[in-house]
N, C-alpha and C. Protein backbone atom coordinates (compact mmCIF):
# COMPACT_ATOMS: atom_id res chain seq x y z
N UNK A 1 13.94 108.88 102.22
CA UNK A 1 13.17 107.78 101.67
C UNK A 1 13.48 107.69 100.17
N UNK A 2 13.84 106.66 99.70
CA UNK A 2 14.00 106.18 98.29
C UNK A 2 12.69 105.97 98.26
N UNK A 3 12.50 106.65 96.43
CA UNK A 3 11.89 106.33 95.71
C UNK A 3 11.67 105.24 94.98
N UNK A 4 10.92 103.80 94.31
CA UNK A 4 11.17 103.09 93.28
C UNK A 4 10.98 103.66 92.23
N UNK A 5 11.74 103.58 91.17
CA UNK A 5 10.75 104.04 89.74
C UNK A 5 10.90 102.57 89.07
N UNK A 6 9.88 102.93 88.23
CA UNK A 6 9.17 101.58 87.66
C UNK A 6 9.98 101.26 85.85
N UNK A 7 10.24 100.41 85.34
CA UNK A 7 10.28 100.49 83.70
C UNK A 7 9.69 100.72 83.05
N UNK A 8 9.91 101.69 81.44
CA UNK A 8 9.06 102.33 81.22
C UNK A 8 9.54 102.14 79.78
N UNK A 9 8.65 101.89 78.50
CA UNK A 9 9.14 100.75 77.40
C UNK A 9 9.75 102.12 76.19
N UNK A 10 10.63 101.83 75.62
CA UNK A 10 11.12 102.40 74.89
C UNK A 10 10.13 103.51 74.51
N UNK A 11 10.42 105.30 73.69
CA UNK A 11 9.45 105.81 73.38
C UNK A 11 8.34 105.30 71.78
N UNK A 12 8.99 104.90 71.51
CA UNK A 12 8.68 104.84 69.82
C UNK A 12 8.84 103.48 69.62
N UNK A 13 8.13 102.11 68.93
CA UNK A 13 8.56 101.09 68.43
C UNK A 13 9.46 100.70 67.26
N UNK A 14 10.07 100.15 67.55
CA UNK A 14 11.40 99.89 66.58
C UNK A 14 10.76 100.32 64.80
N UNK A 15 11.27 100.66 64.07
CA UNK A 15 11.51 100.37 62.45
C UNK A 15 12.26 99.64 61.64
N UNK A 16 11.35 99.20 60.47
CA UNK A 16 12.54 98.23 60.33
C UNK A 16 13.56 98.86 59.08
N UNK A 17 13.67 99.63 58.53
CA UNK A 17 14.96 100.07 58.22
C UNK A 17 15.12 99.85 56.74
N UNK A 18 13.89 99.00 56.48
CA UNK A 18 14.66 98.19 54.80
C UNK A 18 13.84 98.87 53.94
N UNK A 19 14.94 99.02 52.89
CA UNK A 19 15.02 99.93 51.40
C UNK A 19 13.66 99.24 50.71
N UNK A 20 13.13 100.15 50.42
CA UNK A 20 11.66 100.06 49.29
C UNK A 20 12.40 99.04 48.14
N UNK A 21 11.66 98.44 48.16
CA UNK A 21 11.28 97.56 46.79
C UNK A 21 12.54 96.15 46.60
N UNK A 22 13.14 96.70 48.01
CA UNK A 22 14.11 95.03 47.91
C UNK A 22 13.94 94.21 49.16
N UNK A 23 14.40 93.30 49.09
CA UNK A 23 14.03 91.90 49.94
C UNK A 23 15.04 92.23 51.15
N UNK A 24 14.17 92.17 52.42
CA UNK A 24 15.18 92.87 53.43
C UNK A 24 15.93 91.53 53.84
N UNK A 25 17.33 91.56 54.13
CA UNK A 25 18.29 90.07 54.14
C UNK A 25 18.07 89.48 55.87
N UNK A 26 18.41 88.36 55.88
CA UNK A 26 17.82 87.48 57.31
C UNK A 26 18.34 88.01 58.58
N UNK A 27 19.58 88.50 58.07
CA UNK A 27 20.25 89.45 59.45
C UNK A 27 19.30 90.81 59.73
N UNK A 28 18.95 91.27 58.19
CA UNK A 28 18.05 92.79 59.09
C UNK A 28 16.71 92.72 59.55
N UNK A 29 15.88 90.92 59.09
CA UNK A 29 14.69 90.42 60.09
C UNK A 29 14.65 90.14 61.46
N UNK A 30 16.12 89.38 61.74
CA UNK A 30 16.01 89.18 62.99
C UNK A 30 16.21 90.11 63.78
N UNK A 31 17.29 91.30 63.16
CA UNK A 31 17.45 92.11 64.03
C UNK A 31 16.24 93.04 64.59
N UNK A 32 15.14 92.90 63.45
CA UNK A 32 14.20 93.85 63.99
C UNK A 32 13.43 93.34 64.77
N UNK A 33 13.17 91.74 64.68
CA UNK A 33 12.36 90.84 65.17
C UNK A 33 12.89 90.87 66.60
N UNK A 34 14.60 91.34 66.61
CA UNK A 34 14.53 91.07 68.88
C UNK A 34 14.24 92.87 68.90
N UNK A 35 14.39 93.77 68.07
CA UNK A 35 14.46 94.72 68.44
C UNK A 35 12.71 94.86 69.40
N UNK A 36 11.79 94.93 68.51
CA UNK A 36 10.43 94.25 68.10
C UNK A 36 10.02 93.74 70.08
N UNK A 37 10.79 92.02 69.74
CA UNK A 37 10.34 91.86 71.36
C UNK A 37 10.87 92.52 72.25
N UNK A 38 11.91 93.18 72.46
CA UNK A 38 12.23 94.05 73.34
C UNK A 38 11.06 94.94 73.81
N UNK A 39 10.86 95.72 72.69
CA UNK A 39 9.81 96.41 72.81
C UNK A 39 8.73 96.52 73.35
N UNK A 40 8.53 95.22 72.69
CA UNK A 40 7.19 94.60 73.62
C UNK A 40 6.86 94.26 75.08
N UNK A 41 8.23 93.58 75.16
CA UNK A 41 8.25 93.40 76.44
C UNK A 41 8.31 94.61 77.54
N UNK A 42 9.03 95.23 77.27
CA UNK A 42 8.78 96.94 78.10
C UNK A 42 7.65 97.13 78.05
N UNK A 43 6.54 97.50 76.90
CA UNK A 43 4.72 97.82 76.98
C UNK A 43 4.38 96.57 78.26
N UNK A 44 4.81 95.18 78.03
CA UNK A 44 4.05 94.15 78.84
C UNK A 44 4.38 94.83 80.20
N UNK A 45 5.95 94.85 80.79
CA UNK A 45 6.45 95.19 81.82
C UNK A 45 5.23 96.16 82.49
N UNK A 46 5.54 97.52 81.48
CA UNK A 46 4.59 98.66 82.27
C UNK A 46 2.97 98.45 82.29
N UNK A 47 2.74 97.65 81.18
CA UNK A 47 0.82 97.48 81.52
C UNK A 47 0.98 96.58 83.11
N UNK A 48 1.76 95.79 83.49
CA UNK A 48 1.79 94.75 84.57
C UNK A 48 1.57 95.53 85.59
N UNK A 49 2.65 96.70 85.71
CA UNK A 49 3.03 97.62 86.76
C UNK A 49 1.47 97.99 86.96
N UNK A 50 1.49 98.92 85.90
CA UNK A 50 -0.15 100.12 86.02
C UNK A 50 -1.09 98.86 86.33
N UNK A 51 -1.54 98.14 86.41
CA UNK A 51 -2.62 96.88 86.78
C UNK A 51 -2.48 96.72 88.25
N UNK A 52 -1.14 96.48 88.66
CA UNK A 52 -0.72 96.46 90.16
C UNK A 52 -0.82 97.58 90.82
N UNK A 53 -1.39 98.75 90.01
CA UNK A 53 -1.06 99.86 91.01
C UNK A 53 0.61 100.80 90.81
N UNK A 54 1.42 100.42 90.47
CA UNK A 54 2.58 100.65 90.84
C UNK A 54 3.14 101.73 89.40
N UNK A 55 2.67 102.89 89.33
CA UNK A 55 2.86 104.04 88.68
C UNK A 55 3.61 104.74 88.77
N UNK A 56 4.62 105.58 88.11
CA UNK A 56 5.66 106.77 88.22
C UNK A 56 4.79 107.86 88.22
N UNK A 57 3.89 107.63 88.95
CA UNK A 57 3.58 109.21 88.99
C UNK A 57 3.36 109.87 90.77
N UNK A 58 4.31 109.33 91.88
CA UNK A 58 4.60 109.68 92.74
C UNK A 58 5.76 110.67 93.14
N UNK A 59 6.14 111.41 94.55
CA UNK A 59 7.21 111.96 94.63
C UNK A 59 6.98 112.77 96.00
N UNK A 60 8.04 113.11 96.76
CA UNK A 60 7.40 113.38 98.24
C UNK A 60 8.15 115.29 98.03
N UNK A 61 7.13 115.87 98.85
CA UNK A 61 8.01 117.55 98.99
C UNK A 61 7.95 117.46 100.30
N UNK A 62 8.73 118.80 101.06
CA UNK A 62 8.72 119.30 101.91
C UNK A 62 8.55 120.85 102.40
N UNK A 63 7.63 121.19 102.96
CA UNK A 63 7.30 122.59 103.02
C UNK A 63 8.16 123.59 103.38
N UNK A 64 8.18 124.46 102.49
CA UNK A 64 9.42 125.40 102.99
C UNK A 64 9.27 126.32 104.55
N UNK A 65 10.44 125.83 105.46
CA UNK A 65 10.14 126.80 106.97
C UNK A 65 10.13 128.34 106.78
N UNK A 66 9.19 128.72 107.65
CA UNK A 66 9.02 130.30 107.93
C UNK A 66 8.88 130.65 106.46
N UNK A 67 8.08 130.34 105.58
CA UNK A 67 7.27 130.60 104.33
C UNK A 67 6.00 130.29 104.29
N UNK A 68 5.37 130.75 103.32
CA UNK A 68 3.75 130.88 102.83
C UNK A 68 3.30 129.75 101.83
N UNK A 69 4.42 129.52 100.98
CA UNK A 69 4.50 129.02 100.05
C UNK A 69 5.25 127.92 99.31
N UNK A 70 4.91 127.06 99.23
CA UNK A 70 5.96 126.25 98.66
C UNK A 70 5.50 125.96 97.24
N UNK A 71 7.13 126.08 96.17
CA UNK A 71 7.18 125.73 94.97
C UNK A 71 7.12 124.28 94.96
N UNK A 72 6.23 123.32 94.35
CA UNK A 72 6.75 122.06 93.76
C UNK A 72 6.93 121.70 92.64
N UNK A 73 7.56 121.40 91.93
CA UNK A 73 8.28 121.12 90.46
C UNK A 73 8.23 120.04 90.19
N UNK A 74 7.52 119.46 89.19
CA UNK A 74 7.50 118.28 88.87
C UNK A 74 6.79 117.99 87.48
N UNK A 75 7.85 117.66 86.76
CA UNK A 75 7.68 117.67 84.88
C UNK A 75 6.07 117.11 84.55
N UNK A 76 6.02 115.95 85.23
CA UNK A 76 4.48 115.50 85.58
C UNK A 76 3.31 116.69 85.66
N UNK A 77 3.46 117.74 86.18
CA UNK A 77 1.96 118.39 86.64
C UNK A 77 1.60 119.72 85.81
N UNK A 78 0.81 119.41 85.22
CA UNK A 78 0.05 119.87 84.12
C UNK A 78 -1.04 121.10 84.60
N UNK A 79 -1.23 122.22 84.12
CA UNK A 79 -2.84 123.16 84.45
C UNK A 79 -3.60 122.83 84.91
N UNK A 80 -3.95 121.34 84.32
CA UNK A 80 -5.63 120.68 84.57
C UNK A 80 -5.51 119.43 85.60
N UNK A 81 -4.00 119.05 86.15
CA UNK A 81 -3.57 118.18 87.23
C UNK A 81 -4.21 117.97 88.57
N UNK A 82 -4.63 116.85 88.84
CA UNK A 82 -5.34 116.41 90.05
C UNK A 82 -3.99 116.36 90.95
N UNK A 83 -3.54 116.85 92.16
CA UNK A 83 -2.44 116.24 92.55
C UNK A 83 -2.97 115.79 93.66
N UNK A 84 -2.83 114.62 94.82
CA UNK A 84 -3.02 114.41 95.74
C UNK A 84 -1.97 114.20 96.82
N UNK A 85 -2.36 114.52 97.59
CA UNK A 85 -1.40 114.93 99.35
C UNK A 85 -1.82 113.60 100.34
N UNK A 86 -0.23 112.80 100.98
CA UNK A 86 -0.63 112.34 101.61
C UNK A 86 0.15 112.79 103.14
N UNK A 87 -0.14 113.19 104.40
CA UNK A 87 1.26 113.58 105.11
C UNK A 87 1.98 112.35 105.30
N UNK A 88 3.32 112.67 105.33
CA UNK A 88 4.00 111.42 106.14
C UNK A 88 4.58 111.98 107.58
N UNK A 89 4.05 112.92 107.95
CA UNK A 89 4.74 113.39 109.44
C UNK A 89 3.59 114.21 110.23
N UNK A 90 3.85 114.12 111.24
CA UNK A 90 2.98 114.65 112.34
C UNK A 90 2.33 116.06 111.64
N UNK A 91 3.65 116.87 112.23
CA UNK A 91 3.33 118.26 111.71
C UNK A 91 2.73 118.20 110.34
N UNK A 92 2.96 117.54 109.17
CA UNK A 92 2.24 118.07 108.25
C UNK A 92 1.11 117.55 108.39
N UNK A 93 0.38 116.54 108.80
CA UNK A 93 -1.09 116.12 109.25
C UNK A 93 -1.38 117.28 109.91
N UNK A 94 -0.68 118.08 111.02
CA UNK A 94 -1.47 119.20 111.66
C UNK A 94 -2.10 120.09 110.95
N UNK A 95 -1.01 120.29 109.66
CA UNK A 95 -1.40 121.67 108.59
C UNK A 95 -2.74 121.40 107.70
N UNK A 96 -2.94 119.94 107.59
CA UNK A 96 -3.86 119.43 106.65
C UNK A 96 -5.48 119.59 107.77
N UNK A 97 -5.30 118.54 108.93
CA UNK A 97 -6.03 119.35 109.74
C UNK A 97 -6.97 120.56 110.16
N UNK A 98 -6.13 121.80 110.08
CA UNK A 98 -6.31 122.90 110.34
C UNK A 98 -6.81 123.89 109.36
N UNK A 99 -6.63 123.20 108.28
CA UNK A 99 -7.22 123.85 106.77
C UNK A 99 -6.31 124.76 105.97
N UNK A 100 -5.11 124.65 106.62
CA UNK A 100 -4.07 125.35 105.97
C UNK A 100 -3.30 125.41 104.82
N UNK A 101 -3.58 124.27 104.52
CA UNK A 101 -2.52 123.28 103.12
C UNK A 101 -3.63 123.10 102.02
N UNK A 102 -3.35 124.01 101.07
CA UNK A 102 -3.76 123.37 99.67
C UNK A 102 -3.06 124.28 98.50
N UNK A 103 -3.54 123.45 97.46
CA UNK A 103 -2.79 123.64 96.13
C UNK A 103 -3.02 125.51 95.70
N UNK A 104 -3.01 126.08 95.21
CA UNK A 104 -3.34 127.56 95.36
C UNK A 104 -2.98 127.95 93.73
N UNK A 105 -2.22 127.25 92.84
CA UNK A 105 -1.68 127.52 91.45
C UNK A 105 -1.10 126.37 90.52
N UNK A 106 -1.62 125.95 89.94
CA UNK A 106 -0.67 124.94 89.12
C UNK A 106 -0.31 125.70 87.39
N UNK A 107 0.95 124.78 87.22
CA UNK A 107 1.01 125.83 85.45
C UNK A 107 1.83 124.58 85.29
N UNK A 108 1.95 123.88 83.81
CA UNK A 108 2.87 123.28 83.59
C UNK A 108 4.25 123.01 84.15
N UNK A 109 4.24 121.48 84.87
CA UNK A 109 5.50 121.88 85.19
C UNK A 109 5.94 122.29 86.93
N UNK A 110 4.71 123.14 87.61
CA UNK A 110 5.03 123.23 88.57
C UNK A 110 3.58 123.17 89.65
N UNK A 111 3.77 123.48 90.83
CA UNK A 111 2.57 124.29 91.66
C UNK A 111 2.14 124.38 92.58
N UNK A 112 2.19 126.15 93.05
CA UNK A 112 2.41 126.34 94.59
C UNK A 112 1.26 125.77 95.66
N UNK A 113 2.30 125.63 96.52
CA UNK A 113 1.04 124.78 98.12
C UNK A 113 1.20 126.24 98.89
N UNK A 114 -0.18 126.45 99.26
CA UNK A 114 0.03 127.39 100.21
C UNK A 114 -0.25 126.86 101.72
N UNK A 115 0.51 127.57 102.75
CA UNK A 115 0.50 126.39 103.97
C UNK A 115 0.83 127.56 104.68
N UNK A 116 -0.03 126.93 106.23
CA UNK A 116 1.02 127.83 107.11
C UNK A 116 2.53 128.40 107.04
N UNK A 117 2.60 129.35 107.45
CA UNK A 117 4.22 129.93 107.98
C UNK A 117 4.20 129.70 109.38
N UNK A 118 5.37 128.48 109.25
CA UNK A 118 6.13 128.85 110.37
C UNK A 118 7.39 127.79 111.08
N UNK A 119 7.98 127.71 111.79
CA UNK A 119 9.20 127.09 111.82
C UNK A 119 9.59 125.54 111.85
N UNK A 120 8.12 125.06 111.86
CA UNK A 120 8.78 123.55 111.44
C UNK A 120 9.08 123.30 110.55
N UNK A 121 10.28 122.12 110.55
CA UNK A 121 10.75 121.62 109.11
C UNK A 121 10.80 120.44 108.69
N UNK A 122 9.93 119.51 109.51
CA UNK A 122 9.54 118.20 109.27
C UNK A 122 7.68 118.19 108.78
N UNK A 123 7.62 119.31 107.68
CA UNK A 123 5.91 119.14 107.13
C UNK A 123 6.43 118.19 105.60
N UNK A 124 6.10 117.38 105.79
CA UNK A 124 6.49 116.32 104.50
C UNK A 124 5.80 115.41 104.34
N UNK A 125 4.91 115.12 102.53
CA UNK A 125 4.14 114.97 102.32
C UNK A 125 5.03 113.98 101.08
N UNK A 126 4.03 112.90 100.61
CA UNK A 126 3.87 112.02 99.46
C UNK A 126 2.72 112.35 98.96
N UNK A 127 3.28 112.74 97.50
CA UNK A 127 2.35 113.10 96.47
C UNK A 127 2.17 112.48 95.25
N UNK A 128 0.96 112.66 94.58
CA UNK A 128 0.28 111.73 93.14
C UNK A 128 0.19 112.61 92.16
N UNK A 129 0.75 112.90 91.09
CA UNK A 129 -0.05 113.58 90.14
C UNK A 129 -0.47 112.44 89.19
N UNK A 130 -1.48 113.28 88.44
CA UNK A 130 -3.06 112.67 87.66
C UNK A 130 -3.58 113.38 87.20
N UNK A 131 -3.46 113.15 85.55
CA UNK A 131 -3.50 113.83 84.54
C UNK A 131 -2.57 115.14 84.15
């Protein structure tokens, strides 16, 4: 399954570049002036997205077979991270079910699911992190 990812507006808004105490010339206004709407337009783009719902903060794992544990990695998930589980397959609805599947550690950066062990390899889940 492809992922979408969404646009996401430059980090920093443009500067405009011109020397203290002189008159900045018409070429280095305009240039800042499209730099400027560019800019803007990326913030508009992504406030549109986040209004619709439609956030980069998704991503699907899959549980590691005949393990306890699965690592998930994802630059997104923070100590204090809400992550939410959705299954997309049978078997992993069973694990959720059964009370087997939950988060057990998060640390910057990563955090283990602890889940049944055992040989299926279709437990695969779509996930949210938040905050």
């Amino acid at each position: 399954m492809t992922r979408q990812s969404y646009s996401l507006p430059d980090d920093l808004p443009p500067t405009g570049g011109f020397a203290p105490f002189s008159e900045p010339s018409i070429r280095q206004v305009a240039n800042f002036t499209s730099l400027l709407a560019n800019f803007l337009r990326g913030v508009t783009t992504s406030l549109r997205n986040a209004i619709e719902g439609k956030l980069n903060c998704v991503g699907d794992v899959t549980l590691a077979v005949s393990a306890a544990t699965t690592t998930l990695s994802d630059r997104r998930i923070g100590s204090d991270s809400c992550i939410l589980f959705m299954p997309t397959t049978a078997n992993a609805a069973v694990d959720v079910g059964a009370g087997t599947f939950y988060v057990s550690a998060r640390t910057d950066g990563s955090a283990t699911l602890t889940h049944a062990n055992n040989a299926n390899v279709d437990r695969t889940f779509t996930y949210a992190v938040f905050g």
